[in-house]
Protein backbone atom coordinates (compact mmCIF):
# COMPACT_ATOMS: atom_id res chain seq x y z
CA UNK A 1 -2.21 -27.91 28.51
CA UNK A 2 -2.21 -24.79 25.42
CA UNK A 3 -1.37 -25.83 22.43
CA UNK A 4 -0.63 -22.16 20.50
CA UNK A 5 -0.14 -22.84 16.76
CA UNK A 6 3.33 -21.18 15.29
CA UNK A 7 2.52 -18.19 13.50
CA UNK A 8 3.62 -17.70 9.61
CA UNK A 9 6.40 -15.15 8.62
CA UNK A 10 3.74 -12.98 7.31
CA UNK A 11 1.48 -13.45 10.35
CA UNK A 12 4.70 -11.82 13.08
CA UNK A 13 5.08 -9.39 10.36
CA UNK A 14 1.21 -8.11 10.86
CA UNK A 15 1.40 -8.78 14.37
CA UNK A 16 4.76 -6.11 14.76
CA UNK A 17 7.59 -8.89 15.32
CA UNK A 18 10.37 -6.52 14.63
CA UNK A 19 12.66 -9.76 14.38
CA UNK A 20 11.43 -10.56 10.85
CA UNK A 21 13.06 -7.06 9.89
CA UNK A 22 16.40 -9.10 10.13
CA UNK A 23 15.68 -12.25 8.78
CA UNK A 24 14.13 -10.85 5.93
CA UNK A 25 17.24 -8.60 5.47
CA UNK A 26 19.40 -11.86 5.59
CA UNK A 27 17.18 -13.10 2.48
CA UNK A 28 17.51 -10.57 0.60
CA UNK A 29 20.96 -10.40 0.85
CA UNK A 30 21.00 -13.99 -0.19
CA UNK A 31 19.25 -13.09 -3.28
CA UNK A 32 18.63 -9.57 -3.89
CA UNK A 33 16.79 -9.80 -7.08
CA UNK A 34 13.98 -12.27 -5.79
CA UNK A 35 13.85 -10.72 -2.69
CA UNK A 36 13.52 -6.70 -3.03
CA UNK A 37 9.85 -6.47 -3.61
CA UNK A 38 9.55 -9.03 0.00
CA UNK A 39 12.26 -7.20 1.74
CA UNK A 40 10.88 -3.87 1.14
CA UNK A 41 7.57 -4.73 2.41
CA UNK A 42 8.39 -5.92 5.63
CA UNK A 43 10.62 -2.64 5.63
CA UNK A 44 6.82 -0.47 5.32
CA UNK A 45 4.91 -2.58 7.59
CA UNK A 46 8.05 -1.17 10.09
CA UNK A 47 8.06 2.36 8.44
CA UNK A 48 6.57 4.42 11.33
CA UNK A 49 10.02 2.74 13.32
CA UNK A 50 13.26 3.79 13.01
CA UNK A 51 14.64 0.35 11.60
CA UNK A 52 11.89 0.46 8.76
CA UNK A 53 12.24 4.03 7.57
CA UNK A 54 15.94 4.11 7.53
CA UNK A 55 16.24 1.03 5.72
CA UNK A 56 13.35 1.54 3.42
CA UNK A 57 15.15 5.18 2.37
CA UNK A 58 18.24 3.08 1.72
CA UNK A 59 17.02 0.77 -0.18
CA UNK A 60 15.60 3.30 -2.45
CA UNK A 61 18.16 3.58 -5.29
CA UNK A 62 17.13 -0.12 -5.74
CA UNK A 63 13.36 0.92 -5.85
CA UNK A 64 13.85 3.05 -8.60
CA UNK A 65 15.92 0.65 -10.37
CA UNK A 66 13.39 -1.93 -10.06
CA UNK A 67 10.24 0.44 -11.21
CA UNK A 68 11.72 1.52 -14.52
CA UNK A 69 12.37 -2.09 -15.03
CA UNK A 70 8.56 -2.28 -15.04
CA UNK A 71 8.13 0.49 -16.69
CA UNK A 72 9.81 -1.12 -19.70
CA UNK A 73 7.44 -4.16 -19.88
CA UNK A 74 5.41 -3.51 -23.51
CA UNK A 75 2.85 -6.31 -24.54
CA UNK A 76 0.85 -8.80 -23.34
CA UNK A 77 1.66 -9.74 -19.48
CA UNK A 78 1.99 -13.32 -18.66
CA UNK A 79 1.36 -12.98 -15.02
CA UNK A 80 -0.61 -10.17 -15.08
CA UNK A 81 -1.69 -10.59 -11.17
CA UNK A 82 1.94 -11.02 -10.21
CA UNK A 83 3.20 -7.86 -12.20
CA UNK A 84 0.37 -5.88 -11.08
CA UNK A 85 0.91 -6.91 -7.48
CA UNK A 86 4.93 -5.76 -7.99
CA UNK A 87 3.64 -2.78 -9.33
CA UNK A 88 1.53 -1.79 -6.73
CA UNK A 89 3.78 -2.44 -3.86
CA UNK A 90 6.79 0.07 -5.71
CA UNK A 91 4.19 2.54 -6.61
CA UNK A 92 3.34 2.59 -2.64
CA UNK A 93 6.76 2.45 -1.24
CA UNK A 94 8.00 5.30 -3.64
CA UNK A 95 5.21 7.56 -2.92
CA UNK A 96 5.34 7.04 0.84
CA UNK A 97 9.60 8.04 0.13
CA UNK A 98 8.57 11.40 -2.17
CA UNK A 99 7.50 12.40 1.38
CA UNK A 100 10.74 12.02 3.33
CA UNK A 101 13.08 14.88 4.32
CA UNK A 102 15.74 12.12 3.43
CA UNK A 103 16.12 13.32 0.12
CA UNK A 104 16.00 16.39 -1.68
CA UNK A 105 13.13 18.22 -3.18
CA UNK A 106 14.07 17.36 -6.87
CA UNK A 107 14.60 13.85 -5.93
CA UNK A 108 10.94 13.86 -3.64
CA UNK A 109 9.52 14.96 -7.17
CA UNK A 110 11.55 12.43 -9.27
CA UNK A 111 10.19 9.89 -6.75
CA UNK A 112 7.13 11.12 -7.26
CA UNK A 113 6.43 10.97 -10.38
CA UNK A 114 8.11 7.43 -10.71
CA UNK A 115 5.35 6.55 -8.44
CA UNK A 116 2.59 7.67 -10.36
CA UNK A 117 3.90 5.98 -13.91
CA UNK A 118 4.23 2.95 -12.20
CA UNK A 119 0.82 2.94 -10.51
CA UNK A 120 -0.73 3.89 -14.03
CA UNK A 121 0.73 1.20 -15.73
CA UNK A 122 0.29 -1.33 -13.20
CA UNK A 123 -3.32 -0.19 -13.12
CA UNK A 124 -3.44 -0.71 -16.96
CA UNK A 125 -1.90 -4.28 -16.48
CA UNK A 126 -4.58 -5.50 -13.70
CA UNK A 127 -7.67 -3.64 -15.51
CA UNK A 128 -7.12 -6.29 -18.29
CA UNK A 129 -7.16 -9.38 -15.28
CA UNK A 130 -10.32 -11.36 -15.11
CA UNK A 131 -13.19 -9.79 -13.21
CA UNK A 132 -10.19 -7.26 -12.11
CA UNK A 133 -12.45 -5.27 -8.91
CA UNK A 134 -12.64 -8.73 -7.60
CA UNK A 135 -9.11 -8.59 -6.97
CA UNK A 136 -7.79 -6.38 -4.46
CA UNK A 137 -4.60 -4.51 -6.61
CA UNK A 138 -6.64 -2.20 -9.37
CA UNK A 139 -8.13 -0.73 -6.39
CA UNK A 140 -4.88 -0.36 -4.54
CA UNK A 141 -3.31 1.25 -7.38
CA UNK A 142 -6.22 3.75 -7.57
CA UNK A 143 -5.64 4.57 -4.36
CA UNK A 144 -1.82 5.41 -4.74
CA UNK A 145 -2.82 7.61 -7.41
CA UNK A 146 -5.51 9.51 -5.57
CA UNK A 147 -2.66 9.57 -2.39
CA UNK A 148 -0.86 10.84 -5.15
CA UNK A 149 -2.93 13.64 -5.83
CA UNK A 150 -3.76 14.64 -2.79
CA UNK A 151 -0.18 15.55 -1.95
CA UNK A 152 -0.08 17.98 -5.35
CA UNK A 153 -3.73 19.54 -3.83
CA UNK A 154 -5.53 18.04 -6.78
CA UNK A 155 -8.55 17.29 -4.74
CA UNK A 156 -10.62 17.00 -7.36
CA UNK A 157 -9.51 14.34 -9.21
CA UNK A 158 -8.50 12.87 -6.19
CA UNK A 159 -12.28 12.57 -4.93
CA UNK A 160 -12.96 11.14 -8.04
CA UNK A 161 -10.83 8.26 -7.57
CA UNK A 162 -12.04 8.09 -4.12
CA UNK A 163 -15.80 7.71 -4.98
CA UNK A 164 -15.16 4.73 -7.55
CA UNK A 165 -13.13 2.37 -5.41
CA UNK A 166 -15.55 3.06 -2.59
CA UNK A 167 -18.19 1.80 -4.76
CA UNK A 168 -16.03 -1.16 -6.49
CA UNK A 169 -14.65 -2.49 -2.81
CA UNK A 170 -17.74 -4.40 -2.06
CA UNK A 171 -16.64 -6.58 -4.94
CA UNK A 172 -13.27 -7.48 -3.38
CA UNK A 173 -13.00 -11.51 -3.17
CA UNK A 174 -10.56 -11.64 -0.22
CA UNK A 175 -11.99 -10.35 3.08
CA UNK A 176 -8.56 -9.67 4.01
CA UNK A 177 -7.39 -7.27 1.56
CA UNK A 178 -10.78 -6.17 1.62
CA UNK A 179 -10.42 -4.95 4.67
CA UNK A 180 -6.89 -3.48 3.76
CA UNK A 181 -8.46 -1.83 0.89
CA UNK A 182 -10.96 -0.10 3.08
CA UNK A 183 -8.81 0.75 5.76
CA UNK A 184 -6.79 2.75 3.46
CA UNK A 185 -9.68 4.62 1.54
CA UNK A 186 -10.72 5.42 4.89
CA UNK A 187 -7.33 7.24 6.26
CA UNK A 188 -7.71 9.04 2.62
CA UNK A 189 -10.97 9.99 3.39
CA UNK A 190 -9.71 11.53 6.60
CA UNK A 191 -7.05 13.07 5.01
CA UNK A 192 -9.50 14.71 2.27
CA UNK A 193 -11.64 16.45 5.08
CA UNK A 194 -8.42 18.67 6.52
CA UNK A 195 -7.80 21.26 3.74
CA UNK A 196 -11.12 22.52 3.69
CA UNK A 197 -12.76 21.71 7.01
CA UNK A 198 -15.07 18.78 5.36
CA UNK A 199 -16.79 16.76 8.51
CA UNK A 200 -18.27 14.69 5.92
CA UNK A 201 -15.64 13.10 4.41
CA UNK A 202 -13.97 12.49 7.83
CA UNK A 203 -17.09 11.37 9.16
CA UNK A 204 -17.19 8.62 5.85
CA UNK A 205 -13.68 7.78 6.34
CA UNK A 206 -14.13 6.67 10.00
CA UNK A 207 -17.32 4.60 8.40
CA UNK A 208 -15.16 2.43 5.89
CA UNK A 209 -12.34 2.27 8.48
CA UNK A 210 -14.51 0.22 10.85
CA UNK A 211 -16.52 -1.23 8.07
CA UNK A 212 -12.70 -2.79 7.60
CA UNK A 213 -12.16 -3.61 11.01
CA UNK A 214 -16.08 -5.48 11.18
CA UNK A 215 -15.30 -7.47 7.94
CA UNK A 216 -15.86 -11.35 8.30
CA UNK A 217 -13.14 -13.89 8.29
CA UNK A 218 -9.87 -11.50 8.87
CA UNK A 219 -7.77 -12.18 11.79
CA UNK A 220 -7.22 -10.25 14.41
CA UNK A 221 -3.79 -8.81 13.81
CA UNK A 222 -5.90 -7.28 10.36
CA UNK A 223 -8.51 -6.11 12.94
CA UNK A 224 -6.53 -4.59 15.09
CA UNK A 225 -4.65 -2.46 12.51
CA UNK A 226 -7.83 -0.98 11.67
CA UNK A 227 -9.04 -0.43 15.20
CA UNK A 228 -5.01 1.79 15.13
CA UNK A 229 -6.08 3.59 12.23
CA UNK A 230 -9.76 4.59 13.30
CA UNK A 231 -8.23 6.08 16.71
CA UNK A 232 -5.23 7.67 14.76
CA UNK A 233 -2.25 5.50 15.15
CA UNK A 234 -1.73 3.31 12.33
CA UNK A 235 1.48 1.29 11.59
């Protein structure tokens, strides 16, 4: 006889359980002010589907909302992880929606630069965390701000951002959002090497894409996703 161990909400989210799309909706709707920042990340794992963009674009009104709420936080940060971690995840779902032919082109530059004030701040707030490149969210939020960048064709600076969370990863406590971290410098890396025909950077950005999927101790559903993205089809 099997015995298969029941997976965690988070684990059928990573695994593509579109189910949890619902149930997390129900939550929110339960309690919309605890439950934005939760509900909107299951809606991004989903965001390449239908019932993850839609709703995500939907629920941006509330996104906004939310970020200049944390915009207006002045002073020393209690939970300085936990606002940093907020931070990053509405920097990353507003940049990914200044992309979408949803809205308008004034609002896909409002959204835009929302983004990057809340990414700069929320990089300011987890700079000042203990041993901060240990933790996996400065580095996130320097990559939503070199994503950021890249879309404006500010390469430069973009690089530059590129180069020093390649070199500050290694320091990353967690193998899992280690492995997240280089997954996602990787597809930048990719995307760096199209404007200007640069096998070099796609070659590197392959390189820290399997470098995430190689990592000790993640599980497979985090191994998998970066097996998707090295082949081109990440979710």
């Amino acid at each position: 006889m099997t015995l298969s161990r029941k997976r965690s909400f988070g684990e059928r989210v990573w695994g593509g359980d579109q189910t949890t799309v619902d149930e997390a909706r129900a939550t929110y709707e339960h309690d919309p002010d605890r439950q934005l920042i939760p509900y909107a990340s299951v809606l991004y794992s989903f965001r390449n589907k239908r019932v993850g963009a839609t709703s995500l674009e939907r629920l941006c009104p509330d996104l906004q909302e939310r970020a200049k709420g944390l915009l207006l936080i002045t002073g020393n940060v209690s939970d300085k992880q936990g606002t940093a971690d907020d931070m990053d995840t509405i920097a990353t779902h507003l940049a990914w929606l200044s992309y979408r032919q949803a809205f308008s082109f004034p609002e896909r530059l409002a959204l835009r630069k929302l983004a990057w004030e809340v990414a700069e701040k929320g990089y300011a707030v987890a700079a000042k965390l203990t041993h901060p490149f240990q933790k996996h969210t400065p580095l996130l939020l320097l990559l939503t701000q070199a994503e950021l960048l890249m879309g404006e064709k500010l390469y430069a600076p973009a690089m530059g951002l590129l180069a020093g969370v390649a070199k500050a990863a290694k320091h990353a406590s967690d193998p899992n959002q280690k492995a997240r971290v280089y997954r996602k410098l990787g597809m930048l890396y990719r995307k760096a090497s199209l404007p200007y025909g640069m096998p070099s950077r796609m070659y590197y950005g392959f390189w820290l894409i399997l470098r995430a999927a190689c990592l000790r101790g993640i599980p497979l559903n985090n191994r998998l996703k970066s097996m998707a993205a090295f082949v081109g089809f990440s979710r």
